[in-house]
N, C-alpha and C. Protein backbone atom coordinates (compact mmCIF):
# COMPACT_ATOMS: atom_id res chain seq x y z
N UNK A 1 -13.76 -7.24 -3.46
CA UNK A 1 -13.77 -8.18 -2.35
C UNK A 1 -14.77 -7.70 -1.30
N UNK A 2 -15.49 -8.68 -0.95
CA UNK A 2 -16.27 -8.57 -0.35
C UNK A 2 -16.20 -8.06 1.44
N UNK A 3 -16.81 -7.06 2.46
CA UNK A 3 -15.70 -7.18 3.99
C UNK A 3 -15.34 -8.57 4.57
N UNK A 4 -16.02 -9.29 4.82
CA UNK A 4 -15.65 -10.69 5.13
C UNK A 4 -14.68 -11.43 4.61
N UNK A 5 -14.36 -11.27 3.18
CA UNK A 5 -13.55 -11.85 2.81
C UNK A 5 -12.10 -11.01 3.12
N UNK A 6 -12.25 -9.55 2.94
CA UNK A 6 -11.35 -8.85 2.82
C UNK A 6 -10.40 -9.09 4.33
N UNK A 7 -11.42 -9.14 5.53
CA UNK A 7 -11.06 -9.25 7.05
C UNK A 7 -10.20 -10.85 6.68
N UNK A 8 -11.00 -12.15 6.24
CA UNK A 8 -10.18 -13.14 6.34
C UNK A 8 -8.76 -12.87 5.60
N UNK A 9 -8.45 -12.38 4.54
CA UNK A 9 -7.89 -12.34 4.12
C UNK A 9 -6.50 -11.42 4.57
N UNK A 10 -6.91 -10.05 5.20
CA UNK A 10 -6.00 -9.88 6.01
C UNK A 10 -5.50 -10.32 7.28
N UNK A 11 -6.64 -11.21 7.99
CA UNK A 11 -5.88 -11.90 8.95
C UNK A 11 -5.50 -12.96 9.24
N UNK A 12 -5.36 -13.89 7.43
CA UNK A 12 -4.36 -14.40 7.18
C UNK A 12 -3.23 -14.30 6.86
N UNK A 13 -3.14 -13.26 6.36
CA UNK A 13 -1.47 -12.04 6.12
C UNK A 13 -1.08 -12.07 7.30
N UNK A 14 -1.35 -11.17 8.12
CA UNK A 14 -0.95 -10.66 9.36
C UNK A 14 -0.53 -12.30 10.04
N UNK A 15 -1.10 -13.16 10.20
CA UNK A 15 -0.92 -14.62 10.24
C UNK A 15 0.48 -14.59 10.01
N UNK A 16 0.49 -14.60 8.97
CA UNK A 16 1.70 -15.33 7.80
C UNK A 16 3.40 -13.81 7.97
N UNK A 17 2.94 -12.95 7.88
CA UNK A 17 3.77 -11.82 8.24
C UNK A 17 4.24 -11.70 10.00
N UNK A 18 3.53 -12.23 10.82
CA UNK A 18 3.50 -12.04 12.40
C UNK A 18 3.65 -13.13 13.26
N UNK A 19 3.35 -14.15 12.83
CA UNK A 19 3.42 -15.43 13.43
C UNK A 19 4.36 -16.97 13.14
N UNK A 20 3.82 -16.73 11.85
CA UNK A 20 4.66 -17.61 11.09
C UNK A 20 6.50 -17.71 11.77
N UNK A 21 6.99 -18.90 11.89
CA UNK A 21 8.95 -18.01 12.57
C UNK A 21 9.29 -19.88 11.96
N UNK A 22 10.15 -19.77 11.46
CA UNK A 22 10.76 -20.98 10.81
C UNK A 22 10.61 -22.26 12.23
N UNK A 23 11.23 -21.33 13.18
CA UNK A 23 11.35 -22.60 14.19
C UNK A 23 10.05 -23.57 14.76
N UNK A 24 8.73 -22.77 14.44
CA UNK A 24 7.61 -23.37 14.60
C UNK A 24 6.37 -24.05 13.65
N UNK A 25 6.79 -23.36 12.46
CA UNK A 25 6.26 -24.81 11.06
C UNK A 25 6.46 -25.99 11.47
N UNK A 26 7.49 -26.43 11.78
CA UNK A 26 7.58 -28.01 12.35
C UNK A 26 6.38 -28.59 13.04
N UNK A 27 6.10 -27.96 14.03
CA UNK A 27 5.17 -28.19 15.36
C UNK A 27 3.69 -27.69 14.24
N UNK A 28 3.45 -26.69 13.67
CA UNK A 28 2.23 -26.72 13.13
C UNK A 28 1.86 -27.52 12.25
N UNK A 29 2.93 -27.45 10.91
CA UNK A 29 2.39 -29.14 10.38
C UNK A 29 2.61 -29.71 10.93
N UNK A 30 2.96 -30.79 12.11
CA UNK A 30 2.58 -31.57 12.47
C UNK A 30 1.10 -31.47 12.96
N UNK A 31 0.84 -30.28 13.99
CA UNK A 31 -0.52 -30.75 14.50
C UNK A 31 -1.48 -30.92 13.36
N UNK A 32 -1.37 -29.88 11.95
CA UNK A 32 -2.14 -30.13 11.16
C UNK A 32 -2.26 -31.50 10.54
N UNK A 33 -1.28 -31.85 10.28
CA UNK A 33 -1.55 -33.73 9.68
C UNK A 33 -1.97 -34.55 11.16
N UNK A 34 -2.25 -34.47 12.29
CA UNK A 34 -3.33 -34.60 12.84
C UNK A 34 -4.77 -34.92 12.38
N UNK A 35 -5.10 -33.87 11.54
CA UNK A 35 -6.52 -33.60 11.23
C UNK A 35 -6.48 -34.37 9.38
N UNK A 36 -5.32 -34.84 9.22
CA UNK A 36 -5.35 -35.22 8.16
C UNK A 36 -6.44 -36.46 7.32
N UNK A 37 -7.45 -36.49 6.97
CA UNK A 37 -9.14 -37.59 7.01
C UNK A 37 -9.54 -37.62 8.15
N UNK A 38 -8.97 -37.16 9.46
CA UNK A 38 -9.52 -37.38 10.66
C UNK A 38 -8.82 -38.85 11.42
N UNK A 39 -7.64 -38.82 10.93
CA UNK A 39 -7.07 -40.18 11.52
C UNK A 39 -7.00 -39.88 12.56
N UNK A 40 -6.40 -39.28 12.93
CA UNK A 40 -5.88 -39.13 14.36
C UNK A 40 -7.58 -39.07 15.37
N UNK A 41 -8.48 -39.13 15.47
CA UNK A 41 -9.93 -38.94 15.66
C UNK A 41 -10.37 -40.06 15.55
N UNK A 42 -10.63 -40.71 14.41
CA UNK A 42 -10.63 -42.03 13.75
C UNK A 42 -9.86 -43.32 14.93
N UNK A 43 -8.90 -42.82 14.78
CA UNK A 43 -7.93 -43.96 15.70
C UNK A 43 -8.34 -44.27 17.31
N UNK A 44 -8.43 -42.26 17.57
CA UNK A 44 -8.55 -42.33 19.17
C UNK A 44 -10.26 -43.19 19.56
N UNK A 45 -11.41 -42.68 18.60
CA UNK A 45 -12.18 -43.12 18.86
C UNK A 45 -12.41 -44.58 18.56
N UNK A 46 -11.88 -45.20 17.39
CA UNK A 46 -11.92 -46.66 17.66
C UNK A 46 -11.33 -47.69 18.72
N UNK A 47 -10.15 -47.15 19.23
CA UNK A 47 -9.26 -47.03 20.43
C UNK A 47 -10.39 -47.41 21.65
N UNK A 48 -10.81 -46.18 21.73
CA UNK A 48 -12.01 -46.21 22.82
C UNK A 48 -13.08 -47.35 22.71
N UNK A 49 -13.37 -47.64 21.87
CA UNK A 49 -14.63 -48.71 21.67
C UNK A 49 -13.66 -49.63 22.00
N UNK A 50 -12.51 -50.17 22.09
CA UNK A 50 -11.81 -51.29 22.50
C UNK A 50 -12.34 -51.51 24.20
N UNK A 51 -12.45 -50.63 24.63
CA UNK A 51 -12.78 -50.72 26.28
C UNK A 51 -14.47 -50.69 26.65
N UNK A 52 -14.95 -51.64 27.59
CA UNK A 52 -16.34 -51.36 27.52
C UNK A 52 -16.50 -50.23 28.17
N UNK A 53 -15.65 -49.85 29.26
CA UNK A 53 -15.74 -48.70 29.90
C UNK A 53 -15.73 -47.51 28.99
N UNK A 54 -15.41 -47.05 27.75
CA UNK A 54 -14.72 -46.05 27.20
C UNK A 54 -16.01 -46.23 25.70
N UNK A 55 -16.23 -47.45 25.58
CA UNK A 55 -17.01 -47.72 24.62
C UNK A 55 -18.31 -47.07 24.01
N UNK A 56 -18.83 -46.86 24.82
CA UNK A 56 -20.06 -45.82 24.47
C UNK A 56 -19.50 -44.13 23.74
N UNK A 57 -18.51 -43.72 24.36
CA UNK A 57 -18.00 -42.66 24.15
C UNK A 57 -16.93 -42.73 22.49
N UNK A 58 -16.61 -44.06 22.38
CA UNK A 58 -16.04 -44.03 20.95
C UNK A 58 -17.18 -44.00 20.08
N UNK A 59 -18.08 -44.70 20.27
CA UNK A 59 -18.95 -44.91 18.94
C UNK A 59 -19.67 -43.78 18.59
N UNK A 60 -19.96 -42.84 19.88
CA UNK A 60 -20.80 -41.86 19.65
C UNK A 60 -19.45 -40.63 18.99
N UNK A 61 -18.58 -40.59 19.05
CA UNK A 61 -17.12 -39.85 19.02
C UNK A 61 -17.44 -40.33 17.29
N UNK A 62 -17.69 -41.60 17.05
CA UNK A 62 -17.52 -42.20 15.19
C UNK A 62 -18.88 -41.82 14.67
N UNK A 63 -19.84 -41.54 15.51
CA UNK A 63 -21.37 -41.23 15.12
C UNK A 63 -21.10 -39.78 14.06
N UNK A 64 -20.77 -39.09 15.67
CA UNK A 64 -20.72 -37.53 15.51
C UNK A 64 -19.64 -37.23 14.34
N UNK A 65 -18.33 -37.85 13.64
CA UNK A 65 -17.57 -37.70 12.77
C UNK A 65 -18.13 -37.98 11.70
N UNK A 66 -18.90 -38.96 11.51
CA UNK A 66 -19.83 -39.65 10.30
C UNK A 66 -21.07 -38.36 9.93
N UNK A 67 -21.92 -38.11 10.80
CA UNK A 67 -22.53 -36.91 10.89
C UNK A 67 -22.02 -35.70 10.32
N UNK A 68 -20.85 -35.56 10.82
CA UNK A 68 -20.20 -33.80 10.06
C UNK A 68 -19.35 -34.00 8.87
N UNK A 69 -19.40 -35.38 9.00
CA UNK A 69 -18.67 -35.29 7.12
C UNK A 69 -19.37 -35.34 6.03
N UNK A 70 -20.85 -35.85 6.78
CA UNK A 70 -21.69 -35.85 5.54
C UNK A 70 -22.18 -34.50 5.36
N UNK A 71 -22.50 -33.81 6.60
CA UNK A 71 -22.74 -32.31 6.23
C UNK A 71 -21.54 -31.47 5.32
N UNK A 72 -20.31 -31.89 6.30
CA UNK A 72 -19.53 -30.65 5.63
C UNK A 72 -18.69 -31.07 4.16
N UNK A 73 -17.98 -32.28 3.96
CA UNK A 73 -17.55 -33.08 3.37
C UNK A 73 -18.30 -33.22 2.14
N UNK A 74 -19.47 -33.90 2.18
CA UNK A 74 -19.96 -34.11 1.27
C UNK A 74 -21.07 -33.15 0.58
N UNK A 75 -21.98 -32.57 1.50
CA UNK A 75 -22.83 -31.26 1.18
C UNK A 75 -22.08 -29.66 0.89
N UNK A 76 -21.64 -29.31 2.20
CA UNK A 76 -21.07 -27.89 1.90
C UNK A 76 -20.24 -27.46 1.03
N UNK A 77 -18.93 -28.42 1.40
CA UNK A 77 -17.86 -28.20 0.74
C UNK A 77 -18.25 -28.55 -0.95
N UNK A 78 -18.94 -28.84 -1.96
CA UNK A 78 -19.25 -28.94 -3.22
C UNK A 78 -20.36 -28.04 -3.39
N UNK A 79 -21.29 -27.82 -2.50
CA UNK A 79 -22.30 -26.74 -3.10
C UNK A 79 -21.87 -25.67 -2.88
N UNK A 80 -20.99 -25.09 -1.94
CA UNK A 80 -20.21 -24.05 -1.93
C UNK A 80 -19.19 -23.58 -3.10
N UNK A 81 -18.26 -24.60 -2.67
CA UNK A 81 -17.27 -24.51 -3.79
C UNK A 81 -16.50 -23.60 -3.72
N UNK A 82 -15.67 -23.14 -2.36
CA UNK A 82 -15.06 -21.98 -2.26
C UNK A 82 -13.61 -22.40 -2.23
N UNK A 83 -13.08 -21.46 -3.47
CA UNK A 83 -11.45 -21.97 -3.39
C UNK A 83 -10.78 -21.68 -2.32
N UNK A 84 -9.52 -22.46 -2.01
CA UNK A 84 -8.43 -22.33 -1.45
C UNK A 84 -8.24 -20.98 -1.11
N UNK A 85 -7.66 -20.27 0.26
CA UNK A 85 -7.39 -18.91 0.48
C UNK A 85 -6.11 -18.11 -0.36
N UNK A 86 -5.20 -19.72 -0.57
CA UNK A 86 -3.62 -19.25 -1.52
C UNK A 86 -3.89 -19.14 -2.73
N UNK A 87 -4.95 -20.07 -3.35
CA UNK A 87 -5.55 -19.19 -5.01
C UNK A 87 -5.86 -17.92 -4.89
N UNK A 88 -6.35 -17.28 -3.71
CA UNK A 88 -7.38 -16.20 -4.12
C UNK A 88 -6.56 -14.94 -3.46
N UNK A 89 -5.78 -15.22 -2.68
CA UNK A 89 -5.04 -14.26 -1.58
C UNK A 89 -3.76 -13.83 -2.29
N UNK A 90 -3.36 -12.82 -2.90
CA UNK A 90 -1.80 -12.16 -3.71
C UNK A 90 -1.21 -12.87 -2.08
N UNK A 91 0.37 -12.99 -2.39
CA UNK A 91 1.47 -13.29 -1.38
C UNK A 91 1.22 -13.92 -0.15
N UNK A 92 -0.17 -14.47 -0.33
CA UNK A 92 -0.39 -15.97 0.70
C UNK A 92 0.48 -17.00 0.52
N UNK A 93 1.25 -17.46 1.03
CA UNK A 93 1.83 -18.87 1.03
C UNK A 93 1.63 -20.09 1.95
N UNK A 94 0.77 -21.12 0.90
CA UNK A 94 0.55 -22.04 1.65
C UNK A 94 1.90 -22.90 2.51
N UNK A 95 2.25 -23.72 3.70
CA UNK A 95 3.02 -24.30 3.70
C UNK A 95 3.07 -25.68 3.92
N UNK A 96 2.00 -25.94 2.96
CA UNK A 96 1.62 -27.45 2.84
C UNK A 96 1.62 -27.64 1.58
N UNK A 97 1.25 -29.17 0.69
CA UNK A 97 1.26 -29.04 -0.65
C UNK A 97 -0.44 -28.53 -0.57
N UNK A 98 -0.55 -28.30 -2.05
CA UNK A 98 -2.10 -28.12 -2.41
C UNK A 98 -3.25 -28.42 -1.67
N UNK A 99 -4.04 -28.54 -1.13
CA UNK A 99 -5.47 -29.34 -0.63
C UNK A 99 -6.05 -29.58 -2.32
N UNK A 100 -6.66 -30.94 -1.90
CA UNK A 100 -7.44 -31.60 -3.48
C UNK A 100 -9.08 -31.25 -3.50
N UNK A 101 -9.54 -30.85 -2.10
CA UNK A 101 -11.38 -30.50 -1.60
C UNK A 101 -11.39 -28.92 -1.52
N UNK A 102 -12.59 -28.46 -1.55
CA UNK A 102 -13.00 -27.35 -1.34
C UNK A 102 -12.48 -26.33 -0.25
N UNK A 103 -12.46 -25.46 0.68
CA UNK A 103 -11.84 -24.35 1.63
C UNK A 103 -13.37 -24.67 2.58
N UNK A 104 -14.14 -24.18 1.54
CA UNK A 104 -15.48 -24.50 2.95
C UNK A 104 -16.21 -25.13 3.02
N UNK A 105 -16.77 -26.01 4.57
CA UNK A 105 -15.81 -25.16 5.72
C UNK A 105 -15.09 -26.09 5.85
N UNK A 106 -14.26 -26.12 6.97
CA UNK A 106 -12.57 -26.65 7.27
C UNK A 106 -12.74 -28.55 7.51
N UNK A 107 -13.09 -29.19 6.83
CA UNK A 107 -12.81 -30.59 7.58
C UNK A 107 -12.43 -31.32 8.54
N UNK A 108 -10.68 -30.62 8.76
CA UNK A 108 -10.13 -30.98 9.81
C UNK A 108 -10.98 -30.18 11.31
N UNK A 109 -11.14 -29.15 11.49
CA UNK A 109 -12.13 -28.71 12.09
C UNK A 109 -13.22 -29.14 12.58
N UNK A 110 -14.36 -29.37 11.41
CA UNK A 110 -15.02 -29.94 12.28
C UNK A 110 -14.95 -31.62 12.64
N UNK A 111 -14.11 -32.35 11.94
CA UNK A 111 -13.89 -33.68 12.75
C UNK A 111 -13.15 -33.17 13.92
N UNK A 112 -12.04 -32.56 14.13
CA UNK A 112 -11.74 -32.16 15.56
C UNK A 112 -12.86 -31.95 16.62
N UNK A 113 -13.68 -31.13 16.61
CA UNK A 113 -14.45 -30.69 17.23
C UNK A 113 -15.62 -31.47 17.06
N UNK A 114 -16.10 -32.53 16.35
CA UNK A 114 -17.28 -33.64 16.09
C UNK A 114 -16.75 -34.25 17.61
N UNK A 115 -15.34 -34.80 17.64
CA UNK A 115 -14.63 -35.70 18.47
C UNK A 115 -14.63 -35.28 19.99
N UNK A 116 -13.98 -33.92 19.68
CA UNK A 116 -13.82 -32.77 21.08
C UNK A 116 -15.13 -32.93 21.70
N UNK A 117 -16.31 -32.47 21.40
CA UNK A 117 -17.46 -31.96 22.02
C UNK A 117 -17.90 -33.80 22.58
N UNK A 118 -17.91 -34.80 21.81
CA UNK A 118 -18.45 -36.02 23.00
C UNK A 118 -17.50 -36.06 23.69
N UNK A 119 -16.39 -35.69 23.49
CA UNK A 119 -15.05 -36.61 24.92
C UNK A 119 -15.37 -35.70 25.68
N UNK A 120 -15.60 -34.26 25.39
CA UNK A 120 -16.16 -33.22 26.82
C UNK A 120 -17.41 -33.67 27.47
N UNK A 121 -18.01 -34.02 26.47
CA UNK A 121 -19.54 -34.58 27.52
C UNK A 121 -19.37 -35.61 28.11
N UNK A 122 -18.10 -36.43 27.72
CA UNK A 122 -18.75 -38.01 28.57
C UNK A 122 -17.38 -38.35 29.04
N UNK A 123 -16.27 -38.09 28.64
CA UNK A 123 -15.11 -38.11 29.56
C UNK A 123 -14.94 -37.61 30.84
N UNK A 124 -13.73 -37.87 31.71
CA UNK A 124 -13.79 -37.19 32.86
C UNK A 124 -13.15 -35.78 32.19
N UNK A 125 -13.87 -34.54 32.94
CA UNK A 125 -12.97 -33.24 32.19
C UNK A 125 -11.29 -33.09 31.51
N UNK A 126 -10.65 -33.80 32.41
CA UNK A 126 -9.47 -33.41 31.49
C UNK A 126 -9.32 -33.72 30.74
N UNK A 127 -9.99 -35.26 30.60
CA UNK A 127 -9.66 -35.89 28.71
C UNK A 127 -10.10 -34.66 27.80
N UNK A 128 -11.53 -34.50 28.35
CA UNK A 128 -12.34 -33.75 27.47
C UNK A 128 -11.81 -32.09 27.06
N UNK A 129 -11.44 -31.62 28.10
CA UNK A 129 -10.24 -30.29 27.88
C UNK A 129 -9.45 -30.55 27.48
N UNK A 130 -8.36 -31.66 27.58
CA UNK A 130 -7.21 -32.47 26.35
C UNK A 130 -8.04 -32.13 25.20
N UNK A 131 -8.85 -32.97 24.85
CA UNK A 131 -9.36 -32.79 23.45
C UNK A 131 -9.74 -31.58 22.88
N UNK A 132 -10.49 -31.12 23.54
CA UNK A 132 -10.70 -29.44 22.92
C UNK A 132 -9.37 -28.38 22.82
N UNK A 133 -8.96 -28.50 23.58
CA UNK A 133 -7.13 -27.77 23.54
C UNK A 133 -6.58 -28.32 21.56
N UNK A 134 -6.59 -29.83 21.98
CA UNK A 134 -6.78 -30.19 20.76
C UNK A 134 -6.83 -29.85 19.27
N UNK A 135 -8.46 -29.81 19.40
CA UNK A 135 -9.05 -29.21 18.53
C UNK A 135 -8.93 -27.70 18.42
N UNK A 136 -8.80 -26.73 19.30
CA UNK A 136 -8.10 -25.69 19.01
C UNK A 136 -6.92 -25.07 18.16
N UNK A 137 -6.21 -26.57 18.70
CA UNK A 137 -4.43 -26.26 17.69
C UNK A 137 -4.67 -26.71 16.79
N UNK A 138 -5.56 -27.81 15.80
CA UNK A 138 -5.46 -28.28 14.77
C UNK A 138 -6.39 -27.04 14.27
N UNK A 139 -7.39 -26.64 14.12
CA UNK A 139 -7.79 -25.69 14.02
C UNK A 139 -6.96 -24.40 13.53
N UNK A 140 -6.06 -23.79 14.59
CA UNK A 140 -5.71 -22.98 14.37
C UNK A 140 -4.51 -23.19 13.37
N UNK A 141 -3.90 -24.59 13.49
CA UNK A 141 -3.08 -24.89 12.47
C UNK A 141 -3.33 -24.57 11.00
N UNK A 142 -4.64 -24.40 10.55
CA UNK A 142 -5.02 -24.46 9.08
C UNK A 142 -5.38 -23.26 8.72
N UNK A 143 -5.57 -21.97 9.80
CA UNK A 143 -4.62 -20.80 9.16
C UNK A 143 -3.31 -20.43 9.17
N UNK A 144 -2.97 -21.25 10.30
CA UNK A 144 -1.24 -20.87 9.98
C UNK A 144 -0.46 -21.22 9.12
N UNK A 145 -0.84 -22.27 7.88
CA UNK A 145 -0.24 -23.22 7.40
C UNK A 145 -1.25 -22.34 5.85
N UNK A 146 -2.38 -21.80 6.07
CA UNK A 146 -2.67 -21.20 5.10
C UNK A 146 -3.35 -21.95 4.26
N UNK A 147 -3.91 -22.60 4.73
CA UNK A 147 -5.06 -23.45 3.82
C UNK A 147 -6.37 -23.34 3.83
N UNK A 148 -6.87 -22.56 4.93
CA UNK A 148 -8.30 -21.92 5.03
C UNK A 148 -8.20 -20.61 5.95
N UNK A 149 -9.30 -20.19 5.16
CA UNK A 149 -10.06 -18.51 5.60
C UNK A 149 -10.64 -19.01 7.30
N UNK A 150 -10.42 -17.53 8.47
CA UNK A 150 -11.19 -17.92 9.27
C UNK A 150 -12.65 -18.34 9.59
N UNK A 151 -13.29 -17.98 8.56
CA UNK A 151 -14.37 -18.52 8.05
C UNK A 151 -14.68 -19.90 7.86
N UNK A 152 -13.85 -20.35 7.50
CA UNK A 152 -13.78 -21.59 7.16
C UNK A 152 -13.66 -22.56 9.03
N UNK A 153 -13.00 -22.16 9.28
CA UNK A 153 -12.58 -23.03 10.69
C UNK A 153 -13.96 -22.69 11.52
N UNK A 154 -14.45 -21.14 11.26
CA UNK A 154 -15.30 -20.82 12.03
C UNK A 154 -16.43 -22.06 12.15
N UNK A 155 -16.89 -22.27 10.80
CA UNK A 155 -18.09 -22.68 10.22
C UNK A 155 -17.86 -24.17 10.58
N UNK A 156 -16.54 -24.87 10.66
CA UNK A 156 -16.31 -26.47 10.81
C UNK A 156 -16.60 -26.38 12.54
N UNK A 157 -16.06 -25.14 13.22
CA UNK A 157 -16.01 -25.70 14.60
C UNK A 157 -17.81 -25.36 15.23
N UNK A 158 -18.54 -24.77 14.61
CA UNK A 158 -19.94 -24.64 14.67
C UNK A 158 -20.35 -26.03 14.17
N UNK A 159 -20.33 -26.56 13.29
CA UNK A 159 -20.80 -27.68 12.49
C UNK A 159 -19.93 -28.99 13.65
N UNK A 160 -19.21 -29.01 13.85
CA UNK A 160 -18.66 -30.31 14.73
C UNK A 160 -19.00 -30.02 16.09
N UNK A 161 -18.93 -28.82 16.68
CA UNK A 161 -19.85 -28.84 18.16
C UNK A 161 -21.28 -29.11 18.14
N UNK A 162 -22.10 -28.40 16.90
CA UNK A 162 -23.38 -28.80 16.69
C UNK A 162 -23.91 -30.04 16.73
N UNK A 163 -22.88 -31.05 15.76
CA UNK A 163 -23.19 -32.44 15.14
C UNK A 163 -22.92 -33.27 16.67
N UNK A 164 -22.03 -32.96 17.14
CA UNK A 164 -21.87 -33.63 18.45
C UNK A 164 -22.80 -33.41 19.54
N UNK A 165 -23.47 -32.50 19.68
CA UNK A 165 -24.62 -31.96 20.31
C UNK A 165 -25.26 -32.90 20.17
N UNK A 166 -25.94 -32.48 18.77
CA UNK A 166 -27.46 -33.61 18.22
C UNK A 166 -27.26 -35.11 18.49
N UNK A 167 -25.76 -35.56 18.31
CA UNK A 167 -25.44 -37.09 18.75
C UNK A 167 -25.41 -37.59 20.35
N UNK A 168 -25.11 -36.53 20.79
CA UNK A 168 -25.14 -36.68 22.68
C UNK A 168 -26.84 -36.75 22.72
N UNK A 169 -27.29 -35.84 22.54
CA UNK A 169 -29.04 -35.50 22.51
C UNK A 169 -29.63 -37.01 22.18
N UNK A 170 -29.20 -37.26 20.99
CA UNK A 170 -30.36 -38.46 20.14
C UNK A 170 -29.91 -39.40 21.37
N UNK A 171 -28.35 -39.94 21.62
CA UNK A 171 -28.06 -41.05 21.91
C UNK A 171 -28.72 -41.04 23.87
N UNK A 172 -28.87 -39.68 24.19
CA UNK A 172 -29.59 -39.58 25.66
C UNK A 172 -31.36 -39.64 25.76
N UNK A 173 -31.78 -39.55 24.72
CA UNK A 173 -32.82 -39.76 24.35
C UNK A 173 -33.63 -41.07 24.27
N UNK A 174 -32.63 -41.88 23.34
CA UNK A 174 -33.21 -43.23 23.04
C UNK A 174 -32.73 -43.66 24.09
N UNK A 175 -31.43 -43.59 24.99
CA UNK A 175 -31.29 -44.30 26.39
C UNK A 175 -32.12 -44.05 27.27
């Protein structure tokens, strides 16, 4: 094993041995089915395009999600091809069923953070700190729940702040 892998791998143990407490699985899968295709993202930002006031900020919120799924979704996650952390990890236990896609990088991640990074730029701050808080817990949900390496979250929340970047940029540009 490689150090990188070896580090994710123990501090998904330590995760799962230290954190993990029956009374709070509830509350983590939930936030994780949050991030589940990005509905919860999906919804809020079509939501927003309902308002003209709010409108600019959904579409670019559906830009930036469209953007990091084609990177991560459809490019990374197959040319990579990195299994699941509970295939590869002795006495990992996932506490979700299976994932059917690749480990890297995290999906739910970076649609969290595709979403997070425009509502911070163009919301008034607290939405936008709502959302990133957000994206933090869903995030952190998918090592607690044991379905991706920190690596994995690392690389989605780089890739969804990035993609949201370039979409704030282009869309301030052509305005």
């Amino acid at each position: 094993m490689d150090v990188f892998l070896q580090m994710d791998a123990n501090f998904l143990l330590w995760i799962q041995e230290n954190l993990r407490q029956d009374f709070l699985t509830p509350f983590w899968t939930g936030i994780t089915s949050l991030g589940d295709g990005g509905w919860f993202w999906l919804a809020l930002s079509l939501l927003l395009t309902v308002f003209p006031k709010t409108r600019k900020v959904g579409l670019l919120a559906l830009c930036s999600m469209a953007l990091c799924a084609l990177v991560t979704n459809v490019c990374l996650k197959n040319l990579i091809a990195r299994p699941r952390p509970y295939t590869q990890i002795p006495g990992l236990t996932p506490l979700i069923p299976p994932q059917k896609d690749w480990s890297f990088p995290s999906g739910h991640t970076t649609a969290s953070f595709a979403c997070a990074g425009i509502y911070w730029r163009m919301l008034p701050k607290k939405y936008g700190i709502a959302a990133l808080v957000l994206a933090f817990l869903i995030t952190f949900s998918r090592l607690y729940v044991g379905v991706h390496y920190p690596t994995d979250v690392l690389a989605g929340l780089i890739i969804g702040l990035l993609g949201s970047w370039i979409v704030y940029k282009l869309y301030r540009h052509i305005r």
